[in-house]
Protein backbone atom coordinates (compact mmCIF):
# COMPACT_ATOMS: atom_id res chain seq x y z
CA UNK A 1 119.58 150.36 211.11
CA UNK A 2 116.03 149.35 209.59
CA UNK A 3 115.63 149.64 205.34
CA UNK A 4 111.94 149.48 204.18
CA UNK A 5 111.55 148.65 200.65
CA UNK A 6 107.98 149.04 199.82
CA UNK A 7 105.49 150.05 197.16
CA UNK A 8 102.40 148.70 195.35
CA UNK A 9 102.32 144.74 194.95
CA UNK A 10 102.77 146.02 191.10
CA UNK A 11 105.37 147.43 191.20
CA UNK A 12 107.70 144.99 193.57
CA UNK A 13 107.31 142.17 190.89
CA UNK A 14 110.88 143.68 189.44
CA UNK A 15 113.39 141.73 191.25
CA UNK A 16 113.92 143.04 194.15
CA UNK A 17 115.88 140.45 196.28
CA UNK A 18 118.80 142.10 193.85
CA UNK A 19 118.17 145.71 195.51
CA UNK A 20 118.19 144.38 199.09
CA UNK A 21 121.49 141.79 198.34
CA UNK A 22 123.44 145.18 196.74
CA UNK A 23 122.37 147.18 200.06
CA UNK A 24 123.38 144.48 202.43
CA UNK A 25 127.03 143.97 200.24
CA UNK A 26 127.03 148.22 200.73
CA UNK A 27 125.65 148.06 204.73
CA UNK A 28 126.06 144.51 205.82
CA UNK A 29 125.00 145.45 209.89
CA UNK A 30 121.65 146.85 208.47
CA UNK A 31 118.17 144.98 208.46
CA UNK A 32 116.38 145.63 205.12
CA UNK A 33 112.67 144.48 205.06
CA UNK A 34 110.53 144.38 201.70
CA UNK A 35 106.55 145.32 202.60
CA UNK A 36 103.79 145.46 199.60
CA UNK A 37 101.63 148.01 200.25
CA UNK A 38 98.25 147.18 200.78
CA UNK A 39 96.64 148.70 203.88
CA UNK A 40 97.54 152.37 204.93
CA UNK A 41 97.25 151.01 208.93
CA UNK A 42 98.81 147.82 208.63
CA UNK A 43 101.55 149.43 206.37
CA UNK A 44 102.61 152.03 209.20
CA UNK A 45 102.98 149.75 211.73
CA UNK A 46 105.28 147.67 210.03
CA UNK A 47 107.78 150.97 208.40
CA UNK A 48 107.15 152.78 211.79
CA UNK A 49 111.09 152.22 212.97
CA UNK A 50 112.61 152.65 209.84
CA UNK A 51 115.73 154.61 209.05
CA UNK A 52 115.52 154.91 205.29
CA UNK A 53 112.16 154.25 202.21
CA UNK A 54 113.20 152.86 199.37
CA UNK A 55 109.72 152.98 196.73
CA UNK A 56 108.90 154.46 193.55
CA UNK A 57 105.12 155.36 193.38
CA UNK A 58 103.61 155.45 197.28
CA UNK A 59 102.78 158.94 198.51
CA UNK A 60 104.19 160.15 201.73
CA UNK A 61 103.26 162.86 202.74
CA UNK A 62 103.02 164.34 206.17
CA UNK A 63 100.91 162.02 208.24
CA UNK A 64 103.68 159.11 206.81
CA UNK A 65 106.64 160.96 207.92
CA UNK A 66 105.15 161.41 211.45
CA UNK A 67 104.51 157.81 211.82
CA UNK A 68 108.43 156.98 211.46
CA UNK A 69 110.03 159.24 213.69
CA UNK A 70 113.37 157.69 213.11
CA UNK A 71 113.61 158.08 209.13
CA UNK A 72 116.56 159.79 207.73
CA UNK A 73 115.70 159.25 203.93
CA UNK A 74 113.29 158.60 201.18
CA UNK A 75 114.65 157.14 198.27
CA UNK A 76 113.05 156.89 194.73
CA UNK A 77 113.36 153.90 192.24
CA UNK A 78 112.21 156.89 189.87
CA UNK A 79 113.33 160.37 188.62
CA UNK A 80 109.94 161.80 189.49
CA UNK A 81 109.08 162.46 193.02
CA UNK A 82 105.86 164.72 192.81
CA UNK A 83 103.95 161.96 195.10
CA UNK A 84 106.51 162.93 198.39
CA UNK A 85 105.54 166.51 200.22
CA UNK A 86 109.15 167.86 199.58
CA UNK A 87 108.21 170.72 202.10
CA UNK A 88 107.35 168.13 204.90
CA UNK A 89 110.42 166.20 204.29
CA UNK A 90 112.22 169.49 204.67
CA UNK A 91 110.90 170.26 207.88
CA UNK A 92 111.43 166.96 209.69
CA UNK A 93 115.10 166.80 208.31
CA UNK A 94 114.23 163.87 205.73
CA UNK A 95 116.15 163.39 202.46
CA UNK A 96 114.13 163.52 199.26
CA UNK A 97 116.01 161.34 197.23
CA UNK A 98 115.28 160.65 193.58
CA UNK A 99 116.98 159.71 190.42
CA UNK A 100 118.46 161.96 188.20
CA UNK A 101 119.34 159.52 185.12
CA UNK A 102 118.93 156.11 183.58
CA UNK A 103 115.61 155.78 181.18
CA UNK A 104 116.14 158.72 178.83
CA UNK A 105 116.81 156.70 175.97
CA UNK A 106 113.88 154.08 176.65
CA UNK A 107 111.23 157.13 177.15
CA UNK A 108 112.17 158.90 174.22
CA UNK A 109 112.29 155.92 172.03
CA UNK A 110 108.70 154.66 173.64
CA UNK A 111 107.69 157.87 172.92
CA UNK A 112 108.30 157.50 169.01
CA UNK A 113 107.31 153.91 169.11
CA UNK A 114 103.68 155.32 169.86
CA UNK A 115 103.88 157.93 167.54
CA UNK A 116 104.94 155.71 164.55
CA UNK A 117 102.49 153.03 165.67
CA UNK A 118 99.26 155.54 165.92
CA UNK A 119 100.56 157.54 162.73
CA UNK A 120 100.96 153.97 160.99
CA UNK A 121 97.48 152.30 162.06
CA UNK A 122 99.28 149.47 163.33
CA UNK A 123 96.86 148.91 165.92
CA UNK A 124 93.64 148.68 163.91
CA UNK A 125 96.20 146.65 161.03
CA UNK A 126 96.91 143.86 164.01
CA UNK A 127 93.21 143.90 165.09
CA UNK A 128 92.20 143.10 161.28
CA UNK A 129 94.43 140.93 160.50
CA UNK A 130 95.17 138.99 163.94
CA UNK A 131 91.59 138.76 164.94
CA UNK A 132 89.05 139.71 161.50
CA UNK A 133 91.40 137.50 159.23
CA UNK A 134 91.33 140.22 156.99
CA UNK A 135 94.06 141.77 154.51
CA UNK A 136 93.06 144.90 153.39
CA UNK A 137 94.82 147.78 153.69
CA UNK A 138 92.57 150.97 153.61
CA UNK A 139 90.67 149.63 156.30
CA UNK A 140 92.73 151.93 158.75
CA UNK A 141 91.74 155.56 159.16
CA UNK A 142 93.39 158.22 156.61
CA UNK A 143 97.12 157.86 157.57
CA UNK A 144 99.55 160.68 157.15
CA UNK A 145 103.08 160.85 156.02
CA UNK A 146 105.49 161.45 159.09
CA UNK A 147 108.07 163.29 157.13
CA UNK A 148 107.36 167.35 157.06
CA UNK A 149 104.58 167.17 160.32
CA UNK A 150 105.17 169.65 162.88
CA UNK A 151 105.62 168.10 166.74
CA UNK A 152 105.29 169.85 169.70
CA UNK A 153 107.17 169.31 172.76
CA UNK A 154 105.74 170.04 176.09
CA UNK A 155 109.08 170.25 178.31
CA UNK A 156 112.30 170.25 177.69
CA UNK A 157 114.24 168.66 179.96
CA UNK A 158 116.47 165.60 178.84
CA UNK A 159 113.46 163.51 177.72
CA UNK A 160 111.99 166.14 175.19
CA UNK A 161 115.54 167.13 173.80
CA UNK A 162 115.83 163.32 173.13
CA UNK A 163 112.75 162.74 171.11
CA UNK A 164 113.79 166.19 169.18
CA UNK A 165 116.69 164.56 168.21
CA UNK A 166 114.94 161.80 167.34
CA UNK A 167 111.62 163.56 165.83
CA UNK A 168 114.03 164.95 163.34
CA UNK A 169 115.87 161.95 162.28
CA UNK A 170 112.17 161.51 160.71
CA UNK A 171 111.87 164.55 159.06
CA UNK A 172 110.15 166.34 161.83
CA UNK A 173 109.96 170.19 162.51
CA UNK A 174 109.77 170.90 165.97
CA UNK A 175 108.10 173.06 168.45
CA UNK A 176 108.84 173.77 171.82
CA UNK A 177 106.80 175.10 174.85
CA UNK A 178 109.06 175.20 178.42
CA UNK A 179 109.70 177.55 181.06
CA UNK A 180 113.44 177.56 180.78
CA UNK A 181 113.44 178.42 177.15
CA UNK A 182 116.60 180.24 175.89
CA UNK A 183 118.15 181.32 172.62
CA UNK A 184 121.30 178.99 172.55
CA UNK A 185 119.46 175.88 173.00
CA UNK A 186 116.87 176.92 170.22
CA UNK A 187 119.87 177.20 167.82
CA UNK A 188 121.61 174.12 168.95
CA UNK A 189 118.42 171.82 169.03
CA UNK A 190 117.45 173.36 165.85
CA UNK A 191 113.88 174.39 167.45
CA UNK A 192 111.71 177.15 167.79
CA UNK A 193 110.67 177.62 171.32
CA UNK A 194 106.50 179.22 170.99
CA UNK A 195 103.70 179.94 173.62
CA UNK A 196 101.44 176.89 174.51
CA UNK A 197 98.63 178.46 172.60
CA UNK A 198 101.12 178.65 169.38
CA UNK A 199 102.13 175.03 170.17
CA UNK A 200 98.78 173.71 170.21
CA UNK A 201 97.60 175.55 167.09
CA UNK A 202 100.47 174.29 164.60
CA UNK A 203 101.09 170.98 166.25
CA UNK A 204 100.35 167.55 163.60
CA UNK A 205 101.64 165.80 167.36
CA UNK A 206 101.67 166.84 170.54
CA UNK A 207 103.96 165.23 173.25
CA UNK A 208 104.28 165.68 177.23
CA UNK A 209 107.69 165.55 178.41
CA UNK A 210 106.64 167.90 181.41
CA UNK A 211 107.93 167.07 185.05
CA UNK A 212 105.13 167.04 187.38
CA UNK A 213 104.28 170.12 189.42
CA UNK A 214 101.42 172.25 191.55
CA UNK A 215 100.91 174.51 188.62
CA UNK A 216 100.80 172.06 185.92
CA UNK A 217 98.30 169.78 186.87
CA UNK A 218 95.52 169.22 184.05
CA UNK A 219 97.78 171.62 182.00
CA UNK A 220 96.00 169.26 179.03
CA UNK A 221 92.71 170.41 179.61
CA UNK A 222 89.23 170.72 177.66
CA UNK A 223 90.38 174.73 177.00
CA UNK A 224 93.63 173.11 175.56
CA UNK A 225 92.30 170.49 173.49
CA UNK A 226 90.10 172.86 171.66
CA UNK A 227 93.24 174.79 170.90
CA UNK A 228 94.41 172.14 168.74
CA UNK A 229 93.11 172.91 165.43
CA UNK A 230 95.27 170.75 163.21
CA UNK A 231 93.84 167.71 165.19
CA UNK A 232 97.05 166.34 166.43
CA UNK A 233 98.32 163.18 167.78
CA UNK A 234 98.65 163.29 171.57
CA UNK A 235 101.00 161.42 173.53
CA UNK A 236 101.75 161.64 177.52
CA UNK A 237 104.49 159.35 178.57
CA UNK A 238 105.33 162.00 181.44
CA UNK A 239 102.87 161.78 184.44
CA UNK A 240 98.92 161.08 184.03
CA UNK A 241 97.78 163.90 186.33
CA UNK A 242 98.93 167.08 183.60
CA UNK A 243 95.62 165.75 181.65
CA UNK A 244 92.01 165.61 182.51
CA UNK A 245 91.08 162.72 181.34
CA UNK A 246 87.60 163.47 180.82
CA UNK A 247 88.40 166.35 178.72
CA UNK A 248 90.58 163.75 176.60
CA UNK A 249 87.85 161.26 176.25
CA UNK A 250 85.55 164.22 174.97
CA UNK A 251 88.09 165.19 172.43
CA UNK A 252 88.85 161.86 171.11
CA UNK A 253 85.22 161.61 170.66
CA UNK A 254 84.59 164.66 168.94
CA UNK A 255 87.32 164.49 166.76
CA UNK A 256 90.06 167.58 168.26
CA UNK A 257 92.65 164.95 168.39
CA UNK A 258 93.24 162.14 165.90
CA UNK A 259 94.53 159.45 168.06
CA UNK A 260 96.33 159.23 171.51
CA UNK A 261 99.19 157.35 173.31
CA UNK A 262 99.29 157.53 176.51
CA UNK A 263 101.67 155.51 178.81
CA UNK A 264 100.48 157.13 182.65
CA UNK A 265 96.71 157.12 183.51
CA UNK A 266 95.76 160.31 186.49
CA UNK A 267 95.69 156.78 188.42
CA UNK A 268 98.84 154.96 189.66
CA UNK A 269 96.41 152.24 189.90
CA UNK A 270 93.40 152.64 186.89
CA UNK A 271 89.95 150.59 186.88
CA UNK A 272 91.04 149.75 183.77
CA UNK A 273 87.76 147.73 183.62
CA UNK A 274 85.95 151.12 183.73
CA UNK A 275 88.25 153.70 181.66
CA UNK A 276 86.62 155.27 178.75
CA UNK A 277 89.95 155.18 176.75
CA UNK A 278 90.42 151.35 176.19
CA UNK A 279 89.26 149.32 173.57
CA UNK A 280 89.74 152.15 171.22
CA UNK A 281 91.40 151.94 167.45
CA UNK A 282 92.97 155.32 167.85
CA UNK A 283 94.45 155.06 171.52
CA UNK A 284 97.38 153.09 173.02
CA UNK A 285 98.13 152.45 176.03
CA UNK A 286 100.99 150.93 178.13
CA UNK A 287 101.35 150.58 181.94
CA UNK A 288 103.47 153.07 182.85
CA UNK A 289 106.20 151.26 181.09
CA UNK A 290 107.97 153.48 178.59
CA UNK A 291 111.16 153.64 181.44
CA UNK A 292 111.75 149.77 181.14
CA UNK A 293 114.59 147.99 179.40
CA UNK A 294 116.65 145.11 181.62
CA UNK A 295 119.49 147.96 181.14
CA UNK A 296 117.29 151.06 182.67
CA UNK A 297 115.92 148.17 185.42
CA UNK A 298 119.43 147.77 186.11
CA UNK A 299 120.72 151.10 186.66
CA UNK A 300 117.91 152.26 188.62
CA UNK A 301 117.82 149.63 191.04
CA UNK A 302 121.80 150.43 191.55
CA UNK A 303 121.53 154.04 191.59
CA UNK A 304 118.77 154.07 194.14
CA UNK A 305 120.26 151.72 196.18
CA UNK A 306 123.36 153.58 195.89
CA UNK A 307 121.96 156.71 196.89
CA UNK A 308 120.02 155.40 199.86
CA UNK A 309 123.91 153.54 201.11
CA UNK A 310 125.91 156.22 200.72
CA UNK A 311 123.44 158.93 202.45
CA UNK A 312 123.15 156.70 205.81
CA UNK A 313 127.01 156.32 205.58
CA UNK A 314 127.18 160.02 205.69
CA UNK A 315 128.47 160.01 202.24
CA UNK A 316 126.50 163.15 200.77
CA UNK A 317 128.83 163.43 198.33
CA UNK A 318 128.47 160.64 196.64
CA UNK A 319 124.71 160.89 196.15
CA UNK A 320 123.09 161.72 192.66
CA UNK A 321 120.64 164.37 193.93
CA UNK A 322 119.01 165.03 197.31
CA UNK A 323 116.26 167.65 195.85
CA UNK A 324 116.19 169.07 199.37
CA UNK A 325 119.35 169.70 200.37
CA UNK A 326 119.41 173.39 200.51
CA UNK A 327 116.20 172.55 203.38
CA UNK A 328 117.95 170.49 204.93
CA UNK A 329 119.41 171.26 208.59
């Protein structure tokens, strides 16, 4: 029995001799291999026999699941899985296997750590005072008090529900736009579920807790951004493909939003050497790092591997969530 664990060179810098000694403990007869990704060609000839995919970010899609004929499972170090063709999994009898749980509490409180910072001008405050040598304190853009601003939530899965809770703690009043909206969860999360145009319209900060599908790619678009007439605060710590970027960049620049934090880029990858949004006063971003603690590393790396053990034991059971099942012959 062959394990790949592979992904971007990125992304393997987590230690992951720990994920391939708790599979061996789990399935001491198997071989597990780890492979950076670098070359499509190259990388298919060396996962071509493999019985199980352990990776967080590389896309497989059809073509990939044809080149290993013998692979049972993919498994995610990740609770998104919007880069694997579900559908093509489905049809070759493959396990999509992600994770349902273990960053909720980092992501929501990255998410108000990037709220607090962009509504507090910390980021222009450090620049003066780290690099100008200056101490002045109006020097920052016109900050607003946090207390009484309305945010809008984009989703409302366990992520959004968490910054609610925490939104409020603040003073907060909160709006909600999500396609599972009922009545009982607007009285227990003491929200008001609204239409995305509503949302956008009486939002002081907007934030993407969305998980990634077909229809809501660039949901954050140029028609969007023009919708936001109380120039909000925009943060996406979801996935970087629900915004156009370029439609972002035009509405920082024209002054529809008032600042932005962004933790995903539409690239898994960025040219950060080329993107507009850097080396801006009223923009912060992080690499895709608003899931990391050493506790969150921790549980995802046993989950996963976990999942990925007790699925080749034949151990269904056991397993988190297989998002295919119901495909599955």
């Amino acid at each position: 029995m062959k394990i790949i664990i592979s992904d971007f060179p990125e992304a393997l810098q987590r230690n992951v001799k720990y994920e391939e000694a708790y599979i061996k403990k789990m399935l001491p007869q198997a071989e597990v291999s780890i492979i950076e990704y670098h070359n499509k060609d190259l990388w298919l000839q060396q996962v071509r026999d493999a019985d199980a995919l352990l990776t967080a970010f590389l896309k497989v899609g059809a073509e990939v699941m044809d080149a290993m004929p013998k692979l049972k499972c993919i498994v995610l170090n990740a609770s998104g899985y919007d880069n694997i063709d579900t559908c093509a999994a489905s049809e070759r009898n493959i396990a999509v296997i992600p994770i349902q749980e273990y960053c909720t509490q980092e992501v929501a409180e990255h998410t108000m750590a990037l709220l607090l910072a962009l509504e507090r001008g910390l980021k222009q405050y450090t620049y003066t005072v780290d690099i100008e040598k200056r101490w002045q304190y109006h020097l920052t853009d016109k900050l607003r008090r946090i207390e009484g601003q309305t945010l809008g939530i984009v989703g409302f899965g366990k992520i959004g529900k968490a910054v609610a809770r925490r939104a409020q703690a603040f003073g907060m009043k909160v709006l909600v736009c999500s396609s599972h909206a009922n009545k009982e969860e607007e009285e227990h999360y003491q929200i008001r579920f609204v239409t995305k145009e509503e949302l956008f319209a009486k939002s002081d900060v907007i934030s993407n807790h969305m998980a990634m599908n077909k229809d809501n790619q660039k949901f954050f678009d140029q028609q969007a951004f023009e919708q936001m007439k109380k120039r909000p605060v925009f943060i996406n710590v979801a996935r970087g493909r629900a915004v156009d970027e370029k439609a972002l960049e035009k509405a920082l620049e024209e002054g529809m939003i008032r600042g932005a934090g962004l933790d995903v880029l539409e690239s898994e990858e960025p040219k950060l050497a080329a993107c507009r949004l850097t080396n801006r006063n009223n923009v912060i971003i992080t690499p895709h790092a608003a899931f990391y603690s050493e506790d969150s590393i921790k549980a995802l790396q046993e989950i996963s591997c976990q999942n990925l053990c007790y699925f080749l034991q034949g151990e269904k059971q056991k397993v988190h969530w297989i998002v295919n099942e119901a495909s599955l012959r």
